[in-house]
PDB file of N, CA and C in Angstrom:
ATOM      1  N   UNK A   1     -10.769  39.337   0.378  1.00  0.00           N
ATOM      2  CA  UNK A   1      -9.701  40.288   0.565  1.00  0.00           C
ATOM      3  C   UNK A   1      -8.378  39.761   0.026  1.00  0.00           C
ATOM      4  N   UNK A   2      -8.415  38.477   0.640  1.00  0.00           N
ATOM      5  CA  UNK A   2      -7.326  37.876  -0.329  1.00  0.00           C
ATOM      6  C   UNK A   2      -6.744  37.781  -1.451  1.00  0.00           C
ATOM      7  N   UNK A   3      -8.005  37.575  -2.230  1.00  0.00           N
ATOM      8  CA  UNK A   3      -7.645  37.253  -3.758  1.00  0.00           C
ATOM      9  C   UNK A   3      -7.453  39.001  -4.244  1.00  0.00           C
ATOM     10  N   UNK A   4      -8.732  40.394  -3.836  1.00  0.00           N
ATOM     11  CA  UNK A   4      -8.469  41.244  -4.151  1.00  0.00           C
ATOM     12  C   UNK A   4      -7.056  41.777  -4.200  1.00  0.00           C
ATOM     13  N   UNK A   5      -5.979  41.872  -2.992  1.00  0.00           N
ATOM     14  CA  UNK A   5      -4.584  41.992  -3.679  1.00  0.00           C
ATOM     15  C   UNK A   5      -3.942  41.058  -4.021  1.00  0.00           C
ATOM     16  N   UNK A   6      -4.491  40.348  -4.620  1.00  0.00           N
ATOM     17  CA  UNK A   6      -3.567  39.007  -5.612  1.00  0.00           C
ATOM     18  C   UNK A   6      -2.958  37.767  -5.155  1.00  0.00           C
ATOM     19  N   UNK A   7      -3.698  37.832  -3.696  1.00  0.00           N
ATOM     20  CA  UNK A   7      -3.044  36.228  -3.345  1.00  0.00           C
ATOM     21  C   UNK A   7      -4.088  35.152  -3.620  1.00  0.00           C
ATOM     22  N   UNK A   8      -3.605  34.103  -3.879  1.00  0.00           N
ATOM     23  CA  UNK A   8      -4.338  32.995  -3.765  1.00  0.00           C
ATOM     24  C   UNK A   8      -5.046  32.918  -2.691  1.00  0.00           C
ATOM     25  N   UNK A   9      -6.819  31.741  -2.216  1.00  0.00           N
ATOM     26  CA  UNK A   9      -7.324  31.783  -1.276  1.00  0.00           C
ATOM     27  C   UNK A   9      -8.491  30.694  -1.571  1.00  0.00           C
ATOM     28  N   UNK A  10      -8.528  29.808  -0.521  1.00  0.00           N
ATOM     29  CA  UNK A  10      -9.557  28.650  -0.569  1.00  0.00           C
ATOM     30  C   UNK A  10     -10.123  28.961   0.590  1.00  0.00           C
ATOM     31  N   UNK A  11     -11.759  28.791   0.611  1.00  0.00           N
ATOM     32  CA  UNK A  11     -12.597  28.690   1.253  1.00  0.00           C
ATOM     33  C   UNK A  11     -13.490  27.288   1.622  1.00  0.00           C
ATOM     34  N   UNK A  12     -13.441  26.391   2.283  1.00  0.00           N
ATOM     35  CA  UNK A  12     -13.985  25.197   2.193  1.00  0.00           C
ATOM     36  C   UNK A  12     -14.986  25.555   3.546  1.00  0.00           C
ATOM     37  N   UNK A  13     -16.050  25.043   3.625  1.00  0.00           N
ATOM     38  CA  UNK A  13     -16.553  24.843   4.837  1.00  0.00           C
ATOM     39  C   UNK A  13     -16.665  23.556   5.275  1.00  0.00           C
ATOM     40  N   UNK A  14     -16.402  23.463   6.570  1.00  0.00           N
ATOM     41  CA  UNK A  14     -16.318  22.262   7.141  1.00  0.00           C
ATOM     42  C   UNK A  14     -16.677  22.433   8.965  1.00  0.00           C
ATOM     43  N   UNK A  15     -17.234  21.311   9.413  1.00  0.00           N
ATOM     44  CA  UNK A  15     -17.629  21.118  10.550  1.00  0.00           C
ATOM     45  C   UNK A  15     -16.745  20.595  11.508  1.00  0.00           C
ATOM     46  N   UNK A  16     -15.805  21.231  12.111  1.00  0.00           N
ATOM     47  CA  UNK A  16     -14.866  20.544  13.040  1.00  0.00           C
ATOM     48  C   UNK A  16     -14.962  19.519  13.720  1.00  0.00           C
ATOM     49  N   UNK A  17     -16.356  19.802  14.418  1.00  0.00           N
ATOM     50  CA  UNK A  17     -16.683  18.524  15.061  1.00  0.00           C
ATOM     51  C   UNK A  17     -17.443  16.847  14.853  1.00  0.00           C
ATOM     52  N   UNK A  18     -17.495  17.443  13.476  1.00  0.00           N
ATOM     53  CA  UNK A  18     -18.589  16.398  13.405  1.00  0.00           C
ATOM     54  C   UNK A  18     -17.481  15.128  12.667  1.00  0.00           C
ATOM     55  N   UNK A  19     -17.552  14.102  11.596  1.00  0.00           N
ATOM     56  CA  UNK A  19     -16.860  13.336  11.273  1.00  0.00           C
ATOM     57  C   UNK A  19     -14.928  13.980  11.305  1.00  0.00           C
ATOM     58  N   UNK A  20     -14.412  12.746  11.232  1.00  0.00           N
ATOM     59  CA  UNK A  20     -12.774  13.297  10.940  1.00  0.00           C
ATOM     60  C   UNK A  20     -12.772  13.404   9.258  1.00  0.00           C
ATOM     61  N   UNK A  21     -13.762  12.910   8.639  1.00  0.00           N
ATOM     62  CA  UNK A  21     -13.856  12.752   7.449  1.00  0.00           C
ATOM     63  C   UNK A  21     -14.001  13.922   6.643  1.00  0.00           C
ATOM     64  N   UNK A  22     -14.480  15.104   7.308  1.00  0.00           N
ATOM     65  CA  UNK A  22     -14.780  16.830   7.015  1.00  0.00           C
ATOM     66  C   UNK A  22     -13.324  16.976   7.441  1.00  0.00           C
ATOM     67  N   UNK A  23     -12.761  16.924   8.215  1.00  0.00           N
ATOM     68  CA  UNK A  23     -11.548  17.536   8.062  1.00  0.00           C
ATOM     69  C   UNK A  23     -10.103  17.300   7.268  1.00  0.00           C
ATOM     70  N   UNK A  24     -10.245  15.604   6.928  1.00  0.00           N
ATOM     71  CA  UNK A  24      -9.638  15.248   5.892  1.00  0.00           C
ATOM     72  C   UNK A  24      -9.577  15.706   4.426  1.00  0.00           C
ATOM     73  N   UNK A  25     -11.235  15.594   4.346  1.00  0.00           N
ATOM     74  CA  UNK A  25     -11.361  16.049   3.016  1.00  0.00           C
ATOM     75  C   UNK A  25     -11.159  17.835   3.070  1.00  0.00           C
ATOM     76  N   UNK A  26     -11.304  18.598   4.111  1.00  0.00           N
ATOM     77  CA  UNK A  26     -11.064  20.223   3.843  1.00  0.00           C
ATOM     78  C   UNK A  26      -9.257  20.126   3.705  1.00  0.00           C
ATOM     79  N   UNK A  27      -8.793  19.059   4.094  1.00  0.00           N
ATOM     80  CA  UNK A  27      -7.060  19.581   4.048  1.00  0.00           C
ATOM     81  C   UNK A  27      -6.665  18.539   2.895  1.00  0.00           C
ATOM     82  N   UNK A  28      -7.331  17.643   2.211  1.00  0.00           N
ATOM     83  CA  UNK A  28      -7.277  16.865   0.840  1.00  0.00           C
ATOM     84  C   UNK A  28      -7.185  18.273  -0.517  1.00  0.00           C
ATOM     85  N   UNK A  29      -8.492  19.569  -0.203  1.00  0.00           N
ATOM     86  CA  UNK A  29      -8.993  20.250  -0.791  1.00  0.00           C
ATOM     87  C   UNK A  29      -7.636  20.958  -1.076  1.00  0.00           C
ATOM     88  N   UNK A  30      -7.022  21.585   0.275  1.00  0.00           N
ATOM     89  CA  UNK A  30      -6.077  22.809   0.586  1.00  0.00           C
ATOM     90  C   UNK A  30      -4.732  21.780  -0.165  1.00  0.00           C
ATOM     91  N   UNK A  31      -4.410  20.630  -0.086  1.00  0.00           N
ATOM     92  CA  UNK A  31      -3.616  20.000  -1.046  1.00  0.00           C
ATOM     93  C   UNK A  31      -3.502  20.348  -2.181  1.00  0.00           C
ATOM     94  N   UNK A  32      -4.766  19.874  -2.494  1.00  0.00           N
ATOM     95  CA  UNK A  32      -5.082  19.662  -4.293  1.00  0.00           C
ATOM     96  C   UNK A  32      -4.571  21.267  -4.535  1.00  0.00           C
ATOM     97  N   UNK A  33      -5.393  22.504  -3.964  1.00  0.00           N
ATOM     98  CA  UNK A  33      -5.048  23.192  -4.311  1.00  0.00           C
ATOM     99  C   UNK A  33      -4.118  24.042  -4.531  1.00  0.00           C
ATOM    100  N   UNK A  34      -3.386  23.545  -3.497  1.00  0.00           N
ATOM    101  CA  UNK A  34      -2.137  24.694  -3.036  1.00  0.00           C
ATOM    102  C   UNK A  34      -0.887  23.861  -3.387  1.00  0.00           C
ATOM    103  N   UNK A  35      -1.024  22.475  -3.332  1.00  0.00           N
ATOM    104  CA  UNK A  35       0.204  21.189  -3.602  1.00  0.00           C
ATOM    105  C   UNK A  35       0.986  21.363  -1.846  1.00  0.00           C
ATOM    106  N   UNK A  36       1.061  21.640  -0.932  1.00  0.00           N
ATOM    107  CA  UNK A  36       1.425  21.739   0.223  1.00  0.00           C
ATOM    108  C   UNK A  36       0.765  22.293   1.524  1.00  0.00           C
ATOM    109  N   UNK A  37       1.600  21.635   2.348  1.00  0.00           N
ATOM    110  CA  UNK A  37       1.094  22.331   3.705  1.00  0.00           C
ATOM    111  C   UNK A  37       1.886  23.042   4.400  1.00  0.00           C
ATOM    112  N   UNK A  38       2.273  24.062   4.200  1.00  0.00           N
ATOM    113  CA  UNK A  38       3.437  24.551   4.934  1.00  0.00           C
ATOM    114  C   UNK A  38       3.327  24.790   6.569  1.00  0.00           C
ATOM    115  N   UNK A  39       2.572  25.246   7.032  1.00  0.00           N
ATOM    116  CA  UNK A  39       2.149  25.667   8.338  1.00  0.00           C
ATOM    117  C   UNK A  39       0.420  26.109   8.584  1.00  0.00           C
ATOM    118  N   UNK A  40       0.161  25.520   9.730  1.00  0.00           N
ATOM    119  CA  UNK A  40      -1.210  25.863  10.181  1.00  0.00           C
ATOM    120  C   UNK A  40      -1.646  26.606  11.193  1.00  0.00           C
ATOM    121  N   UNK A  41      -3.013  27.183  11.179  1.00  0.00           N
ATOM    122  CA  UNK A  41      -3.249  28.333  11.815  1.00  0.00           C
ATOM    123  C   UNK A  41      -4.539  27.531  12.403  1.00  0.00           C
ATOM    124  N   UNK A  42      -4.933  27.160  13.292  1.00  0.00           N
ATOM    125  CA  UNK A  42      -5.985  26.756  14.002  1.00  0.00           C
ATOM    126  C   UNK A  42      -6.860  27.681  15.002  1.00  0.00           C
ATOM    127  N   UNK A  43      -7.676  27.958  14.809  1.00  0.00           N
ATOM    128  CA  UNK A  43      -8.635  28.575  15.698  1.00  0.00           C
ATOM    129  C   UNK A  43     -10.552  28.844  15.664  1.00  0.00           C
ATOM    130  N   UNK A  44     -10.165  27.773  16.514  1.00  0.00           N
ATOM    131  CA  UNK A  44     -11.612  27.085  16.423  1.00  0.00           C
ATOM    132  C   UNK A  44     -12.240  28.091  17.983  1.00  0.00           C
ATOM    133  N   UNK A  45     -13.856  28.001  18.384  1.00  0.00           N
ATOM    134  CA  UNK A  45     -14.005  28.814  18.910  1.00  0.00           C
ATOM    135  C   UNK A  45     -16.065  28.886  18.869  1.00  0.00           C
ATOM    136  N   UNK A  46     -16.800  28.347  19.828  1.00  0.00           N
ATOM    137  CA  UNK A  46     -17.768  28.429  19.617  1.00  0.00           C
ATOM    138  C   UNK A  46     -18.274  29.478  21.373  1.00  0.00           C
ATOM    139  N   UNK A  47     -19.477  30.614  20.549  1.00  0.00           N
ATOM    140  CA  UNK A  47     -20.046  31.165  21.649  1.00  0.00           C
ATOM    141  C   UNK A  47     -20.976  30.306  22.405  1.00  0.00           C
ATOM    142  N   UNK A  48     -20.912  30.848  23.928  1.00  0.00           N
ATOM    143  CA  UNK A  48     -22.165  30.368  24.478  1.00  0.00           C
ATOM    144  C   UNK A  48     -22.319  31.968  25.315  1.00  0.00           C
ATOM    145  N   UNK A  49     -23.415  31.587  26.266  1.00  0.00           N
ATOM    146  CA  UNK A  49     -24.315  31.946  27.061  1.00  0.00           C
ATOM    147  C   UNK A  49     -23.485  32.972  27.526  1.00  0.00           C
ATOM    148  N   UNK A  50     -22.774  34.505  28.133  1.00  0.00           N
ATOM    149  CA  UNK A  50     -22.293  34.463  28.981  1.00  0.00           C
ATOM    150  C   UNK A  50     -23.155  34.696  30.683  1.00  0.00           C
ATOM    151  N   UNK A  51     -22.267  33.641  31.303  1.00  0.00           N
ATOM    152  CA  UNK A  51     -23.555  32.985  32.810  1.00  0.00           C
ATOM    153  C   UNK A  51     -21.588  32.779  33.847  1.00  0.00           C
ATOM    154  N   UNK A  52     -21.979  32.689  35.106  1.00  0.00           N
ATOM    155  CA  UNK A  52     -20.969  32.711  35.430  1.00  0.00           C
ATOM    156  C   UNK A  52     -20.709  31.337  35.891  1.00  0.00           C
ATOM    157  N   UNK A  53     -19.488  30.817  35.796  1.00  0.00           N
ATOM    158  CA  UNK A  53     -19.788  29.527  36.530  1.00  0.00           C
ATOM    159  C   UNK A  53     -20.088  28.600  36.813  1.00  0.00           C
ATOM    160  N   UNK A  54     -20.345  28.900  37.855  1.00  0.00           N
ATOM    161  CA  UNK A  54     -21.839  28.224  38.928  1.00  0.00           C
ATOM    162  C   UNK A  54     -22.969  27.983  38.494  1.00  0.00           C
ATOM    163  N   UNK A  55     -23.384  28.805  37.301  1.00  0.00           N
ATOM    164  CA  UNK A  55     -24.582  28.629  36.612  1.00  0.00           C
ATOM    165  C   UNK A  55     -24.854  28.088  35.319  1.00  0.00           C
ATOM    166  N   UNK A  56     -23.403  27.872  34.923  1.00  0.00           N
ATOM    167  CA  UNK A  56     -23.214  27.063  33.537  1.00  0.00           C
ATOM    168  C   UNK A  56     -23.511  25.885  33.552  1.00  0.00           C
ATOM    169  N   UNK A  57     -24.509  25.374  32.693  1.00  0.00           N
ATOM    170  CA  UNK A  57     -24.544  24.078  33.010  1.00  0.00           C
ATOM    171  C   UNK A  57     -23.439  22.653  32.157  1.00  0.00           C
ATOM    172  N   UNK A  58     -23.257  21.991  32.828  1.00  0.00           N
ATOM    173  CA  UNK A  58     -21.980  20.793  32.552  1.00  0.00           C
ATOM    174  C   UNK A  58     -22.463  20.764  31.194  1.00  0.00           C
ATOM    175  N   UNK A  59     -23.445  20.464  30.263  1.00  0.00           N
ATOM    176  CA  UNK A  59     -23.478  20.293  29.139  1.00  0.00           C
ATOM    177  C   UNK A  59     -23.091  21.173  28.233  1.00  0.00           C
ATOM    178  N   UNK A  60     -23.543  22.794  28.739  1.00  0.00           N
ATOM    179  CA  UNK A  60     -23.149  23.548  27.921  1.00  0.00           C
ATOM    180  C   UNK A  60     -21.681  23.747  27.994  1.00  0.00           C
ATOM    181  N   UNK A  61     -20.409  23.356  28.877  1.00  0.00           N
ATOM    182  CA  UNK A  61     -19.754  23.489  28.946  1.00  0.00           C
ATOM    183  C   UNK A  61     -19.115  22.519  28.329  1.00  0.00           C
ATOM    184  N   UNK A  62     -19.648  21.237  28.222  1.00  0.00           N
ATOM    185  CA  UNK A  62     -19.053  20.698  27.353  1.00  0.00           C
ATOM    186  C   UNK A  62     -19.166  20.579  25.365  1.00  0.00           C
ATOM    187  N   UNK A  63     -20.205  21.209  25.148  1.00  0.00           N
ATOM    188  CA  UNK A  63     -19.811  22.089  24.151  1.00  0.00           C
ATOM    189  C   UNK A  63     -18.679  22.585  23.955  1.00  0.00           C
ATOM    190  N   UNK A  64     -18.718  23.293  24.448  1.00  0.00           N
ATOM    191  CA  UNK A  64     -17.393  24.502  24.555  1.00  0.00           C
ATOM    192  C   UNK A  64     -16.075  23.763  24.320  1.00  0.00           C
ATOM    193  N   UNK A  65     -16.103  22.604  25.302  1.00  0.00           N
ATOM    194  CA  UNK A  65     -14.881  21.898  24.980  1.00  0.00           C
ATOM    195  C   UNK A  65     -14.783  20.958  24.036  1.00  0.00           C
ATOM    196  N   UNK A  66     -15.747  20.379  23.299  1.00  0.00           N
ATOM    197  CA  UNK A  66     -15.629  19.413  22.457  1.00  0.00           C
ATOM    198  C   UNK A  66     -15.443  20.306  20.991  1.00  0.00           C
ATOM    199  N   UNK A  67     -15.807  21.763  20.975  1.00  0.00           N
ATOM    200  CA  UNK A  67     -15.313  22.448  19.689  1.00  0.00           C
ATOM    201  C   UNK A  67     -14.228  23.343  20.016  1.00  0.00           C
ATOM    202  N   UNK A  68     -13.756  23.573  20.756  1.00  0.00           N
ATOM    203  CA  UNK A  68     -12.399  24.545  21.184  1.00  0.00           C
ATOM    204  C   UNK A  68     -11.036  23.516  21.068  1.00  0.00           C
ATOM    205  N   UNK A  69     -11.206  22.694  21.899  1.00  0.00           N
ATOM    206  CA  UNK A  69     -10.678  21.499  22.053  1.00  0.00           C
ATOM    207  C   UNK A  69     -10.054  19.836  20.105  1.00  0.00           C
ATOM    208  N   UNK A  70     -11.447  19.547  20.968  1.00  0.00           N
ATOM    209  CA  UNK A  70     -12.099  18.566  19.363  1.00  0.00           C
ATOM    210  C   UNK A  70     -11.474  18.574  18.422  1.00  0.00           C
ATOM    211  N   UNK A  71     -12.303  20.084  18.311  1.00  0.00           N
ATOM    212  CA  UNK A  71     -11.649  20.565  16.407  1.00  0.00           C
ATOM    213  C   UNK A  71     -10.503  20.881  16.344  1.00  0.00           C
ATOM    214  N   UNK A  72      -9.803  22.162  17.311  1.00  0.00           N
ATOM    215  CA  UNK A  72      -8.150  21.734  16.779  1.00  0.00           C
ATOM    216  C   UNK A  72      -7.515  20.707  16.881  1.00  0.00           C
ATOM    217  N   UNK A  73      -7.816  19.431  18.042  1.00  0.00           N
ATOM    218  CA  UNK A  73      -7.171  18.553  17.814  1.00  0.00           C
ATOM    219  C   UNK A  73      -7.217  17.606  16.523  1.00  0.00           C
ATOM    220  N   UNK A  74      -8.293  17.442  16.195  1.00  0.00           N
ATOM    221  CA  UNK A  74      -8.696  16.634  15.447  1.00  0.00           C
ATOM    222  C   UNK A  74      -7.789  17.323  13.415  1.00  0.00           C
ATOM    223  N   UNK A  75      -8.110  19.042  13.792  1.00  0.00           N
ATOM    224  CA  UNK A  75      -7.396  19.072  12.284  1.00  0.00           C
ATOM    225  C   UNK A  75      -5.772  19.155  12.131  1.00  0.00           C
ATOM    226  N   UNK A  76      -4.866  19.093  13.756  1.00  0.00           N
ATOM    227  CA  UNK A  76      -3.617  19.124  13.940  1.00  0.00           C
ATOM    228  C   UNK A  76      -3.400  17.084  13.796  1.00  0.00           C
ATOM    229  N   UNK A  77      -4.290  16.885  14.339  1.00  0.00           N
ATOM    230  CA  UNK A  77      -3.888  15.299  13.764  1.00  0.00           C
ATOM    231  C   UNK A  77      -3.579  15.119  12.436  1.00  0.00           C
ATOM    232  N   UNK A  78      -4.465  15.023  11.566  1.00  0.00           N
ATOM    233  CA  UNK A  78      -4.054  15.388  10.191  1.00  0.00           C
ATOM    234  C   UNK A  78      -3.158  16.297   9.255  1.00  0.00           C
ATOM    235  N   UNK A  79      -2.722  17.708  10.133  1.00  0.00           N
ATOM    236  CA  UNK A  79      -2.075  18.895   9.505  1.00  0.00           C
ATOM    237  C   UNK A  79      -0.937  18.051  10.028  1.00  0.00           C
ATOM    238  N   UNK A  80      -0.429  17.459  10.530  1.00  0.00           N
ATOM    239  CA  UNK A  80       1.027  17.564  11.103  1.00  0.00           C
ATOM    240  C   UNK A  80       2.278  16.306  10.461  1.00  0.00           C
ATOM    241  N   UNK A  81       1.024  15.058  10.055  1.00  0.00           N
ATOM    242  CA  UNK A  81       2.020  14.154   9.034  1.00  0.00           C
ATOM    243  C   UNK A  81       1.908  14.942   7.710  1.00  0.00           C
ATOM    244  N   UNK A  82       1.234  16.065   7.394  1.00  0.00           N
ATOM    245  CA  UNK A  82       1.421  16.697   5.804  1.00  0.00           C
ATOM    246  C   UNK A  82       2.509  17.347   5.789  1.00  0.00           C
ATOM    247  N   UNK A  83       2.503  17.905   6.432  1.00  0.00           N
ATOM    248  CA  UNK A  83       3.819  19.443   6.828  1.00  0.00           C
ATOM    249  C   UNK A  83       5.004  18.253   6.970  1.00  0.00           C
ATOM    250  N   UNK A  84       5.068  17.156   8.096  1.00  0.00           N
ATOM    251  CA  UNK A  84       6.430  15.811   8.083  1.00  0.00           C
ATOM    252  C   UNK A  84       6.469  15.587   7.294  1.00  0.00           C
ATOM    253  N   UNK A  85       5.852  15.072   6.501  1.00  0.00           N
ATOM    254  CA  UNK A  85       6.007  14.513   5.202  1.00  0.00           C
ATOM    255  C   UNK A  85       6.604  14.873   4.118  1.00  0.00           C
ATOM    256  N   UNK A  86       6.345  16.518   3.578  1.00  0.00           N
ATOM    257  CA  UNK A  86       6.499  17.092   3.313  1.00  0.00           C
ATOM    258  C   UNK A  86       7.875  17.855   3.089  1.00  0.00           C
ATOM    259  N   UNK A  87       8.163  18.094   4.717  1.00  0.00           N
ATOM    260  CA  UNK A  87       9.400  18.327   4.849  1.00  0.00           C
ATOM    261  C   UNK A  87      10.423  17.066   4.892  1.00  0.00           C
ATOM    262  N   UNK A  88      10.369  16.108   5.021  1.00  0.00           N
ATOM    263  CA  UNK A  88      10.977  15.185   4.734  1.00  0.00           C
ATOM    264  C   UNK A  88      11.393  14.885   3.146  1.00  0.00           C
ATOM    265  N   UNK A  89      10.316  14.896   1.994  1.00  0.00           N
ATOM    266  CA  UNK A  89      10.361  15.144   0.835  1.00  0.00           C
ATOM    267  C   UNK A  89      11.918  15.987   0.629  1.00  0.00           C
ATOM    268  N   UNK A  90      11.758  17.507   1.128  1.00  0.00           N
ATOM    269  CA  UNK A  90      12.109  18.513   0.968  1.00  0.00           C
ATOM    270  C   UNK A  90      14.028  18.380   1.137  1.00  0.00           C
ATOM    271  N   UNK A  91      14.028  17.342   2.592  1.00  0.00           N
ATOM    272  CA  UNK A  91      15.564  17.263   2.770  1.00  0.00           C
ATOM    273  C   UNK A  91      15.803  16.492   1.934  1.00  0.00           C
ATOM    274  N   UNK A  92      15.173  14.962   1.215  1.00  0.00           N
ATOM    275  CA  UNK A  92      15.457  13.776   0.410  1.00  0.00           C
ATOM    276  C   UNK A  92      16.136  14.214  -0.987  1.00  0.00           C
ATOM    277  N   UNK A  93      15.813  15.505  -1.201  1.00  0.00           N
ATOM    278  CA  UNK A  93      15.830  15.995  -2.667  1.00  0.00           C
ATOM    279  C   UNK A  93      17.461  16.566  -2.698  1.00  0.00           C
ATOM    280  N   UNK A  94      18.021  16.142  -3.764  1.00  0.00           N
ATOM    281  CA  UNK A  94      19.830  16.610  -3.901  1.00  0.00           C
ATOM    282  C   UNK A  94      19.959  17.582  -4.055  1.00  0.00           C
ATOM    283  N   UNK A  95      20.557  18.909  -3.492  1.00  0.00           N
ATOM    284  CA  UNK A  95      20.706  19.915  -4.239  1.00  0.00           C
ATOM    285  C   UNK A  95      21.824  20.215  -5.132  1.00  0.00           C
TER     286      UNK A  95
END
């Protein structure tokens, strides 16, 4: 949809949870391609069961939290010295 009205658009797939090394390299990608990071949109989000509660079991719940959780933390670790950095660049420069 993106590209159809004329914006630019990268698609990488990557596994939130699994190495930090997938998420480096998906925001290495969004670099190369874009040359910046201006701001990030995180929303990570895995289904389970719906069970109430009481009947959820601790594992499946911790699912839930190790990719809801996990993964945004894990790609805001990395998104957030790009965007500093970045903007730091941005004031250094004379106008």
């Amino acid at each position: 949809m993106i590209k159809e009205a004329g914006g630019p658009a990268l698609a990488v797939k990557c596994d939130l949870c699994q190495a930090e090394e997938q998420v480096k390299r998906c925001l290495g990608q969004a670099i190369e391609t874009f040359g910046l990071l201006d701001f990030a949109f995180n929303n990570s989000c895995v289904e389970q069961k719906q069970a109430l509660t009481e009947e959820l079991a601790v594992e499946e719940w911790g699912g839930v939290i190790h990719t809801d959780l996990r993964g945004v933390f894990l790609c805001l670790k990395y998104e957030i010295p790009l965007c500093t950095s970045m903007n730091e660049d941005e004031e250094e420069e004379p106008s």
